[in-house]
C-alpha atoms as a PDB file:
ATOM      1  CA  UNK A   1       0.000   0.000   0.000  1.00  0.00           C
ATOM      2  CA  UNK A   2       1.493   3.492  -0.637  1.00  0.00           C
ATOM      3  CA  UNK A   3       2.428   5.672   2.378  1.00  0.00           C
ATOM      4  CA  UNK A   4       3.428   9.523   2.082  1.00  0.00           C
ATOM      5  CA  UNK A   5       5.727  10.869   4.466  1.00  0.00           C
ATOM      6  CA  UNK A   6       6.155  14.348   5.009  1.00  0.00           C
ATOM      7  CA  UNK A   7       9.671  15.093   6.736  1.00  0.00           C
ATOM      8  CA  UNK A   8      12.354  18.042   7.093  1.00  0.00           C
ATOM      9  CA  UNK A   9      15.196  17.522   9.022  1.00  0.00           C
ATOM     10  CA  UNK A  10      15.622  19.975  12.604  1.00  0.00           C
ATOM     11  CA  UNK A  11      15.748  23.470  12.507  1.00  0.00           C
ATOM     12  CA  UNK A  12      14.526  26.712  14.059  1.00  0.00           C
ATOM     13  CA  UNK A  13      11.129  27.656  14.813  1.00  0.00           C
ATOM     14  CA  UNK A  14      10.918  29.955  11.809  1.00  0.00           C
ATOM     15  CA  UNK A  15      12.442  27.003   9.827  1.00  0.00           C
ATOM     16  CA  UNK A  16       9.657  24.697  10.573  1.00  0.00           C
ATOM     17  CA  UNK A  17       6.646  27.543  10.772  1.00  0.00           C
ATOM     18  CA  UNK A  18       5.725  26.081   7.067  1.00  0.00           C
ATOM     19  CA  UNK A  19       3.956  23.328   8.722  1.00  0.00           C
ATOM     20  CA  UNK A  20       1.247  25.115  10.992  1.00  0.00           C
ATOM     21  CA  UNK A  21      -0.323  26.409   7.916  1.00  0.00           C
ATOM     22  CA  UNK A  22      -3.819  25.957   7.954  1.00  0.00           C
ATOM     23  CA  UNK A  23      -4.239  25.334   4.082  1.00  0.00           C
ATOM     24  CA  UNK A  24      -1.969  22.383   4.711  1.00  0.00           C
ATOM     25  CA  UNK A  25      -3.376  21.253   7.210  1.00  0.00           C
ATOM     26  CA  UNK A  26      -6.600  20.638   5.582  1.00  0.00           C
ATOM     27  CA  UNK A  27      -4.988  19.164   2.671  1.00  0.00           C
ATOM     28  CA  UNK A  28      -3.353  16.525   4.879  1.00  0.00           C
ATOM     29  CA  UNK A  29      -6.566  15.641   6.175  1.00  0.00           C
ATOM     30  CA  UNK A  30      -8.357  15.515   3.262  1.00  0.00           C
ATOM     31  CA  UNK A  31      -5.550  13.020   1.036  1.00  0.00           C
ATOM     32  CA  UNK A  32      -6.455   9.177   0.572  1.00  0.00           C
ATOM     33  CA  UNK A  33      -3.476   7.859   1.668  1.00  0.00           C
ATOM     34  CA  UNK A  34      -1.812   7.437   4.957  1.00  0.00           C
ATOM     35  CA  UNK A  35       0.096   9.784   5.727  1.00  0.00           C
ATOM     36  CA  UNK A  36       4.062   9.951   8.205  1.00  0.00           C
ATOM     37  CA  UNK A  37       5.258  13.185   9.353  1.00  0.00           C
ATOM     38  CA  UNK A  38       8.679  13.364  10.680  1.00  0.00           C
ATOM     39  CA  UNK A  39       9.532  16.975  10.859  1.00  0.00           C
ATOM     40  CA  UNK A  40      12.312  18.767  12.910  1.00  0.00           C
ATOM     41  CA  UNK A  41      13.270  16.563  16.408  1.00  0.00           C
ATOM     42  CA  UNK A  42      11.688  14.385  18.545  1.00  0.00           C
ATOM     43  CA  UNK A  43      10.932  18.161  20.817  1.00  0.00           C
ATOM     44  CA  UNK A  44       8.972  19.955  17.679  1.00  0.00           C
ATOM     45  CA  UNK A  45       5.356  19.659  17.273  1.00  0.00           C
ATOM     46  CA  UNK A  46       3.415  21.467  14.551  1.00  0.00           C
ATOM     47  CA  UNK A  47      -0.149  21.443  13.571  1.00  0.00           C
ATOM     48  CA  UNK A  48       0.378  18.705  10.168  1.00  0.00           C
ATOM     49  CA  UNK A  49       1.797  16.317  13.159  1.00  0.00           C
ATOM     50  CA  UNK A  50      -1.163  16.435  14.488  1.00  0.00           C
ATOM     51  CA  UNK A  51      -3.571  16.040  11.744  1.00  0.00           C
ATOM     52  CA  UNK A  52      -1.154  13.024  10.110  1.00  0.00           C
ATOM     53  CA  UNK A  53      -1.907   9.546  10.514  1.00  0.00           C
ATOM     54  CA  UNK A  54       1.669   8.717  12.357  1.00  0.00           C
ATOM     55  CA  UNK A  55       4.006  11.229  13.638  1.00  0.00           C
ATOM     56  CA  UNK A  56       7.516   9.947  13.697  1.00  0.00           C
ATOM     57  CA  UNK A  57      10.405  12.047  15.764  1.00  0.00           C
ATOM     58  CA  UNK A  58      12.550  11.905  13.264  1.00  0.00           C
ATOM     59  CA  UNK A  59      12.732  11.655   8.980  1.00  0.00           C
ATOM     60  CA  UNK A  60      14.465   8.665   9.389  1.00  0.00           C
ATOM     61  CA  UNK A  61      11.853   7.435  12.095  1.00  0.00           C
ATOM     62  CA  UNK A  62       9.383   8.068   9.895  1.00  0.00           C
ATOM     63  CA  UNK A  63      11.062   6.022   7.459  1.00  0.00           C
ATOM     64  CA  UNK A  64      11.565   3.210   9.618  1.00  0.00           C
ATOM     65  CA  UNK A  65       7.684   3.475  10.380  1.00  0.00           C
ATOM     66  CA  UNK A  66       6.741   3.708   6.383  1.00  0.00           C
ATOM     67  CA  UNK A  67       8.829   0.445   5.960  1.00  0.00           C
ATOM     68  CA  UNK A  68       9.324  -1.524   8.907  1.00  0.00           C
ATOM     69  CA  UNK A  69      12.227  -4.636   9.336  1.00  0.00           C
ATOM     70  CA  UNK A  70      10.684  -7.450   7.273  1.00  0.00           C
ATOM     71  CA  UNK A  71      12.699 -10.242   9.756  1.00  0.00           C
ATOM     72  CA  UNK A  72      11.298  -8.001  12.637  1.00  0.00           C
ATOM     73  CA  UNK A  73       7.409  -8.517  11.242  1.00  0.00           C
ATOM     74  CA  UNK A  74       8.352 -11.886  10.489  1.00  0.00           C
ATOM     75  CA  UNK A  75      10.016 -12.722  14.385  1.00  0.00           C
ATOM     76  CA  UNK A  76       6.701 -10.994  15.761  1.00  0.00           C
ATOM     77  CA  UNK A  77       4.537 -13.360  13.430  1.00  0.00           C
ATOM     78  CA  UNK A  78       6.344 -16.471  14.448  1.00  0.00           C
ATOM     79  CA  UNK A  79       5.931 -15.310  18.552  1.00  0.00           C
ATOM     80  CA  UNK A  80       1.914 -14.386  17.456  1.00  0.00           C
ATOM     81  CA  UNK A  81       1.904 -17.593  15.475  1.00  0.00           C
ATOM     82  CA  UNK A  82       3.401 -20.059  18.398  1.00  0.00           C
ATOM     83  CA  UNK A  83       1.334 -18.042  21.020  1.00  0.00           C
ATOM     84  CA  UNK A  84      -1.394 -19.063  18.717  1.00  0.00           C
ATOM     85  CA  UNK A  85      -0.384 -22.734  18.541  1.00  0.00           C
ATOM     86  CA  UNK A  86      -0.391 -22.953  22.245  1.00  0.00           C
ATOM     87  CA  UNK A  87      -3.776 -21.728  22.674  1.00  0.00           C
ATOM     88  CA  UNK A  88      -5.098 -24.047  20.214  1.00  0.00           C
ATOM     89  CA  UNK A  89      -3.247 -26.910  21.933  1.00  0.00           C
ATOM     90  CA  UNK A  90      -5.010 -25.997  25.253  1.00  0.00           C
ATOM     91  CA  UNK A  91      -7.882 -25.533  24.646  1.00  0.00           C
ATOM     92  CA  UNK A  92      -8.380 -28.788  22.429  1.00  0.00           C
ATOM     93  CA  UNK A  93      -6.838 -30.622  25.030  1.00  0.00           C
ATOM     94  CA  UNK A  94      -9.391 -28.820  27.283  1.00  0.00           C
ATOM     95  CA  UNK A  95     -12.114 -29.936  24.743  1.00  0.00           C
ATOM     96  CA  UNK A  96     -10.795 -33.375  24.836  1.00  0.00           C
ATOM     97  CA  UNK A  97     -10.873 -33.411  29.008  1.00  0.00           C
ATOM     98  CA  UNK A  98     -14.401 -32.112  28.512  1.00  0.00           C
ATOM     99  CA  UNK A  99     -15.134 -34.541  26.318  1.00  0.00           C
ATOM    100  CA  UNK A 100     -13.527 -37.599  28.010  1.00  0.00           C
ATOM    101  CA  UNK A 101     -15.392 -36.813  31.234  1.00  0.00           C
ATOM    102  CA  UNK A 102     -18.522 -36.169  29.603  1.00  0.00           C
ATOM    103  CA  UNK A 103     -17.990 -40.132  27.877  1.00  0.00           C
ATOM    104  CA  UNK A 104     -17.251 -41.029  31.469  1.00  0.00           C
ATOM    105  CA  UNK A 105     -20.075 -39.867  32.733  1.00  0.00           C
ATOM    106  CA  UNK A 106     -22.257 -40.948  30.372  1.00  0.00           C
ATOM    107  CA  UNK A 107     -21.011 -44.262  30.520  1.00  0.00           C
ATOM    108  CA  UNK A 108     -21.496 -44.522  34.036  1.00  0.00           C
ATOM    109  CA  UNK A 109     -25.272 -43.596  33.444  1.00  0.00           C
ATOM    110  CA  UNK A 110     -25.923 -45.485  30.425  1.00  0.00           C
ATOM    111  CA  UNK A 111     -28.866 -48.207  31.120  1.00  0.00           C
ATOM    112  CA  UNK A 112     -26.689 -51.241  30.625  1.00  0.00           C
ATOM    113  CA  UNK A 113     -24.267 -50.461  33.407  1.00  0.00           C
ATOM    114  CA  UNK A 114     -27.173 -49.933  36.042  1.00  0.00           C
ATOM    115  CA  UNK A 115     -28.302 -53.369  34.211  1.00  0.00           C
ATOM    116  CA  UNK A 116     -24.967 -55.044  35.038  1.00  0.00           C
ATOM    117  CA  UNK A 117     -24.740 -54.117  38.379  1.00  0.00           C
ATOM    118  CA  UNK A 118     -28.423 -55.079  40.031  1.00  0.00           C
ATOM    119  CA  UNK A 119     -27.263 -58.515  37.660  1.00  0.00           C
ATOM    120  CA  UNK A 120     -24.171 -58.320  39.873  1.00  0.00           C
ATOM    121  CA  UNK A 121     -26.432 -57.440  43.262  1.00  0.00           C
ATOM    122  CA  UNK A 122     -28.426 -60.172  42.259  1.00  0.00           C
ATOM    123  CA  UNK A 123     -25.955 -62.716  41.547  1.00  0.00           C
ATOM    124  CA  UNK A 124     -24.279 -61.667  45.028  1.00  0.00           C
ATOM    125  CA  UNK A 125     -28.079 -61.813  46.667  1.00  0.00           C
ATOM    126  CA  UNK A 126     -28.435 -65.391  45.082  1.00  0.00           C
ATOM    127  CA  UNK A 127     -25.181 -66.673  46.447  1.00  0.00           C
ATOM    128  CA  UNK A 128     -25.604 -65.721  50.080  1.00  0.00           C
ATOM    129  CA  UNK A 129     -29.270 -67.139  49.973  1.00  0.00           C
ATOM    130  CA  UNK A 130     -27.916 -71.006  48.764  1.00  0.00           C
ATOM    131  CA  UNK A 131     -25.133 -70.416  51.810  1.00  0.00           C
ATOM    132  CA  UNK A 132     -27.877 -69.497  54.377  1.00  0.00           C
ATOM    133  CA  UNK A 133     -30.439 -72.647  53.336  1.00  0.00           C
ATOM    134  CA  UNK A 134     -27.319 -74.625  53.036  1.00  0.00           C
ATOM    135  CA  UNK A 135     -26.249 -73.343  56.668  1.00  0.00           C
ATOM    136  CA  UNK A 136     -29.804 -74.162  57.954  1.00  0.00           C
ATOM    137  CA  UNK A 137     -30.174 -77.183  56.474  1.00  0.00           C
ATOM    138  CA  UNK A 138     -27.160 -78.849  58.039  1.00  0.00           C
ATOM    139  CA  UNK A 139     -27.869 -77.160  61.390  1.00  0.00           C
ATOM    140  CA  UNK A 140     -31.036 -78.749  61.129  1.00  0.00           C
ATOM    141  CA  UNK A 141     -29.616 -82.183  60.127  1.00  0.00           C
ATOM    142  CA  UNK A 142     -27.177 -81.542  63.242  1.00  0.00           C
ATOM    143  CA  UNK A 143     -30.277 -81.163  65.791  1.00  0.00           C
ATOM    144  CA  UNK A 144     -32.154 -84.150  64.686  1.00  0.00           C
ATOM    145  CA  UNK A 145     -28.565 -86.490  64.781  1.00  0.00           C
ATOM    146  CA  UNK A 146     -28.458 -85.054  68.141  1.00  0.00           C
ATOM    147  CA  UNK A 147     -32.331 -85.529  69.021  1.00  0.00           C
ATOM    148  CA  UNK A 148     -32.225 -89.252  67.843  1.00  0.00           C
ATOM    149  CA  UNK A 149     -28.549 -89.785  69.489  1.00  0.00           C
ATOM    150  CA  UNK A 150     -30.371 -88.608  72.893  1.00  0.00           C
ATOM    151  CA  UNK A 151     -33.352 -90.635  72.514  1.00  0.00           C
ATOM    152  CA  UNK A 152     -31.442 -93.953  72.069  1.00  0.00           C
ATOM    153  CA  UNK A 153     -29.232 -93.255  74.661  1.00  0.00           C
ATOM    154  CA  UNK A 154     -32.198 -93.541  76.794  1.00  0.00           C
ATOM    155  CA  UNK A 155     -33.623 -96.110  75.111  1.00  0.00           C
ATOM    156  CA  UNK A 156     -35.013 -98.847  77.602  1.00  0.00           C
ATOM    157  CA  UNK A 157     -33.966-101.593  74.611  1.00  0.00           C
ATOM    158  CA  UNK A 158     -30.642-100.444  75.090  1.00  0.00           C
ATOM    159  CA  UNK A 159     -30.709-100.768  78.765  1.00  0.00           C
ATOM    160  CA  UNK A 160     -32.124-104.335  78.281  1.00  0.00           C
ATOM    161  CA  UNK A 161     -29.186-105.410  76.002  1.00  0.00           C
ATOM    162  CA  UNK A 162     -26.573-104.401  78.484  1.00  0.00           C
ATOM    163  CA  UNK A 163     -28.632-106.224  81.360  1.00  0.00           C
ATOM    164  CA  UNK A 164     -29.249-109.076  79.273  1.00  0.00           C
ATOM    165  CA  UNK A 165     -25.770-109.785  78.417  1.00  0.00           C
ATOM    166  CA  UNK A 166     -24.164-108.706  81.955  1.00  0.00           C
ATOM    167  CA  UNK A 167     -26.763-111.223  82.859  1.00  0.00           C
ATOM    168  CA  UNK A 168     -25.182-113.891  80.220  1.00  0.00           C
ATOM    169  CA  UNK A 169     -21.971-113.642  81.316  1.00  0.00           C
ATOM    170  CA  UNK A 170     -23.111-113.981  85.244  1.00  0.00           C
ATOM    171  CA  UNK A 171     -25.041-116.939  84.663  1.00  0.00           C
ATOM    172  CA  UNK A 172     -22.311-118.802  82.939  1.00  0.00           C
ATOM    173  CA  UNK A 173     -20.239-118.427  85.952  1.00  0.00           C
ATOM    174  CA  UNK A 174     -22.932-119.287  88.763  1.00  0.00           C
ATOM    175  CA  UNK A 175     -24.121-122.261  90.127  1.00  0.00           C
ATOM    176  CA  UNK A 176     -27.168-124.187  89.293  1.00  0.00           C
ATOM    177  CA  UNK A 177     -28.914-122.591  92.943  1.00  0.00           C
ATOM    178  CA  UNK A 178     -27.646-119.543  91.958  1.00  0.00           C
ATOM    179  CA  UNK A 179     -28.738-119.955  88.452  1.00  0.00           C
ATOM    180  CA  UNK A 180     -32.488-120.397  89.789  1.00  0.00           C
ATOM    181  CA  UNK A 181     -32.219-117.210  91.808  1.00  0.00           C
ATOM    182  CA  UNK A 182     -30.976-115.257  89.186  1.00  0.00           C
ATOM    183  CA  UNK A 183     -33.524-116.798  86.945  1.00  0.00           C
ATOM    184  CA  UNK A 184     -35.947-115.076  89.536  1.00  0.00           C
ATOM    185  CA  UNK A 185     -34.279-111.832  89.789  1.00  0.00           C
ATOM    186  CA  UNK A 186     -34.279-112.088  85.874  1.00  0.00           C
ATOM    187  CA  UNK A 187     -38.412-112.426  85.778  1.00  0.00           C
ATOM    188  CA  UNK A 188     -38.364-109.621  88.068  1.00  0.00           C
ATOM    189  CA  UNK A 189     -36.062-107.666  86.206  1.00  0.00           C
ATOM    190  CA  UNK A 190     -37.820-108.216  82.729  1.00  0.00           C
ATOM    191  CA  UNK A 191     -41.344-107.024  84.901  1.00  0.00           C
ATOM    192  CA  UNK A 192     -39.694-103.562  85.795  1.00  0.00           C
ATOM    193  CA  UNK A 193     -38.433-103.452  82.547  1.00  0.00           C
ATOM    194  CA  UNK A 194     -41.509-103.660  80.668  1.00  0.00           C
ATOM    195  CA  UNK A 195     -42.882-101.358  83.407  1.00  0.00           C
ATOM    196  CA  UNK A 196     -40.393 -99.063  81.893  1.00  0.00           C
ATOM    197  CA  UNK A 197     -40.707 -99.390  78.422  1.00  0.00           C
ATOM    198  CA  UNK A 198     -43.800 -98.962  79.665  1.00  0.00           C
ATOM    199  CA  UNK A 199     -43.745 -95.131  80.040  1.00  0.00           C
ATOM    200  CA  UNK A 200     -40.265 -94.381  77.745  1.00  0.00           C
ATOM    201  CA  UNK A 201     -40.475 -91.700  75.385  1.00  0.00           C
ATOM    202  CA  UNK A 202     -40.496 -94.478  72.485  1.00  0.00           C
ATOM    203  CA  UNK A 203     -43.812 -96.165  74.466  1.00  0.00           C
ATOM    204  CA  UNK A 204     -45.494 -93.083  74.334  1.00  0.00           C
ATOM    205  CA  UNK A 205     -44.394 -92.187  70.640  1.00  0.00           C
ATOM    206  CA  UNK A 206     -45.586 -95.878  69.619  1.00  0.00           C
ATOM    207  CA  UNK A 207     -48.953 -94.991  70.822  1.00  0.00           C
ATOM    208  CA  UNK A 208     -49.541 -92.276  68.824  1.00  0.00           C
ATOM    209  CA  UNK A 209     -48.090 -89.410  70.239  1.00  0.00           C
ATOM    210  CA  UNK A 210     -45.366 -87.241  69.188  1.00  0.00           C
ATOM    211  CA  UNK A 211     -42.484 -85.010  70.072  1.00  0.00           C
ATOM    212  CA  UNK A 212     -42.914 -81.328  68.205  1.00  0.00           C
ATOM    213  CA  UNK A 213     -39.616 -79.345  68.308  1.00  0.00           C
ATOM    214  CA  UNK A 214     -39.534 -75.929  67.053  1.00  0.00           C
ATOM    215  CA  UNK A 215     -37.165 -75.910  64.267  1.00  0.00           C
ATOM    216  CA  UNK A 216     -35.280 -72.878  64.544  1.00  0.00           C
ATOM    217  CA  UNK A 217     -34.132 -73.262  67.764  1.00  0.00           C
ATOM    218  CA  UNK A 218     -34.456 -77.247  68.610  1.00  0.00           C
ATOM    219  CA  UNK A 219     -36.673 -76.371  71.494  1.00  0.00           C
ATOM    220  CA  UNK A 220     -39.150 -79.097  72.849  1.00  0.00           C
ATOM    221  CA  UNK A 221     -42.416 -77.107  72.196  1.00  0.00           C
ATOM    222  CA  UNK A 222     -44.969 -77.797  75.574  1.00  0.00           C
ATOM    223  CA  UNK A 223     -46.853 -74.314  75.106  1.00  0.00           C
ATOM    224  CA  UNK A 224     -48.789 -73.181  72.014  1.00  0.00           C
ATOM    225  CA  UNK A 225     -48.197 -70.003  73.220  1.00  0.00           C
ATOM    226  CA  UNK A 226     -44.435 -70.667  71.887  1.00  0.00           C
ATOM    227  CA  UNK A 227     -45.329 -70.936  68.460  1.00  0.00           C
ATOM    228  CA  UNK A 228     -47.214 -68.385  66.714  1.00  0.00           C
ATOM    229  CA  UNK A 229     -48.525 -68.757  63.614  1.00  0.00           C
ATOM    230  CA  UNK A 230     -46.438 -69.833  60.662  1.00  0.00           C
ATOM    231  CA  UNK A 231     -43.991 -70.843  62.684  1.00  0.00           C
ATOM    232  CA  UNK A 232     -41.998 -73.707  61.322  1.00  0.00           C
ATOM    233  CA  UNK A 233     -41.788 -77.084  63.574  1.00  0.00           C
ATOM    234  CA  UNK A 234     -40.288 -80.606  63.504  1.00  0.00           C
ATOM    235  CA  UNK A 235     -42.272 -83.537  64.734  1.00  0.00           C
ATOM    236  CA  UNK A 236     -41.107 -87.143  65.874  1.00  0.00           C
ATOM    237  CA  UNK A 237     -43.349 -89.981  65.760  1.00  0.00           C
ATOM    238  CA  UNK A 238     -42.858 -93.122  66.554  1.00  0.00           C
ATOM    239  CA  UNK A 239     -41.664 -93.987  62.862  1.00  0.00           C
ATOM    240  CA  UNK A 240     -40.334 -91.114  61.380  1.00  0.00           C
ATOM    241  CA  UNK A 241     -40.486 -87.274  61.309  1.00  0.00           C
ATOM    242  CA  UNK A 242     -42.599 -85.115  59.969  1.00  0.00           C
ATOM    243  CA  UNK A 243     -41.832 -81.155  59.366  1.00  0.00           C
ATOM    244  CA  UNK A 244     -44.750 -78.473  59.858  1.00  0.00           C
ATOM    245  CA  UNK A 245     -45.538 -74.957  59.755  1.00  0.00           C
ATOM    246  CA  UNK A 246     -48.139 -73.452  62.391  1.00  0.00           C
ATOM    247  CA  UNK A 247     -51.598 -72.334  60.377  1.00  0.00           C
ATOM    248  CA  UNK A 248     -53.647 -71.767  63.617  1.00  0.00           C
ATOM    249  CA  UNK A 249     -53.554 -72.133  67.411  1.00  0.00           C
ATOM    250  CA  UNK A 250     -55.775 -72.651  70.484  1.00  0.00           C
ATOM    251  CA  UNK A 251     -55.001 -72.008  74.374  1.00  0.00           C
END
């Protein structure tokens, strides 16, 4: 683009009067093309300074200004252009951030995530319900080993057996007289035994009753009171067990 310059090198006041003229002045401001003025020293003003586009000091300022250092523009366009660069870096890697979270996030709400963890809950659910009826199953098994363990320990048959063979071995070694009066005892023996068996827990479970344990606890149930409805029971008959649940209940 073309650039005037209008320039006179330093002199006196009268020197550099020429450029306060008013017709000047006007002309300056009226031209279509920029317009340097570099008149006198950096300490003289006059009024075509003031109505140019760029006042320089100096004429050779105002050169310098008309047609600045080519590797000087150049330097400041590489330090605009890398300044430029950066930003651009930053903020796309800002943008990318952004956008990385934002994926994030909406990955952690997307439907199929919430899907695959109540699956998870559930599986984990699942697993400790098979471990708690497997738990309370052998606990249960446990109580009735124990329950029958207790009841033939006080078996009257196995009473007899003992007695029966203690009395074996006894007679072998008596005499014939003593034989006969152990033969006695014996008869008397068998009596109170069958008096026992008589009223043993087995004796009263072969005649129809039963022994009802409540099955969480193992507890020999003697109260209704104990067992509310629903409540779960085991029941031992004189052949076999039976397992129950409480529908209904009277005093």
């Amino acid at each position: 683009m073309d650039t005037l310059l209008l320039v006179r090198g330093g002199g006196s006041l009268e020197d550099l009067w020429a450029f306060n003229d008013e017709a000047l002045a006007r002309t300056i401001a009226g031209l279509g093309l920029p317009l340097v003025t570099g008149i006198g020293h950096e300490v003289d003003f006059t009024i075509a300074d003031f109505v140019a586009d760029l006042r320089a000091p100096t004429p050779s300022a105002a050169a310098e200004l008309a047609a600045p250092d080519a590797g000087a523009l150049l330097a400041a366009l590489g330090i605009a252009a890398g300044r430029v660069r950066t930003a651009a870096a930053r903020a796309m890697q800002r943008r990318g951030e952004a956008l990385a979270q934002s994926e994030r996030r909406l990955k952690f709400l997307h439907p199929a995530q919430a899907v695959r963890e109540r699956m998870q809950r559930l599986d984990e659910l699942q697993a400790r319900s098979f471990a708690a009826m497997r738990r309370e199953g052998r606990s249960r098994s446990d109580r009735l080993l124990r329950l029958r363990a207790e009841l033939t320990a006080h078996s009257p048959a196995a009473a007899l057996g003992a007695l029966r063979q203690r009395a074996a071995h006894a007679s072998e070694r008596l005499t014939p007289t003593l034989r006969h009066g152990i033969a006695l005892a014996g008869a008397r023996l068998q009596s109170a035994l069958r008096g026992l068996h008589t009223v043993s827990p087995l004796a009263t479970l072969a005649r129809g009753y039963a022994i009802v344990t409540v099955g969480a606890s193992g507890e020999v149930l003697r109260d209704s009171a104990r067992a509310p409805a629903g409540t779960e029971v085991d029941v031992r008959l004189g052949r076999g067990r039976l397992s129950a649940r409480v529908l209904g209940k009277e005093p």
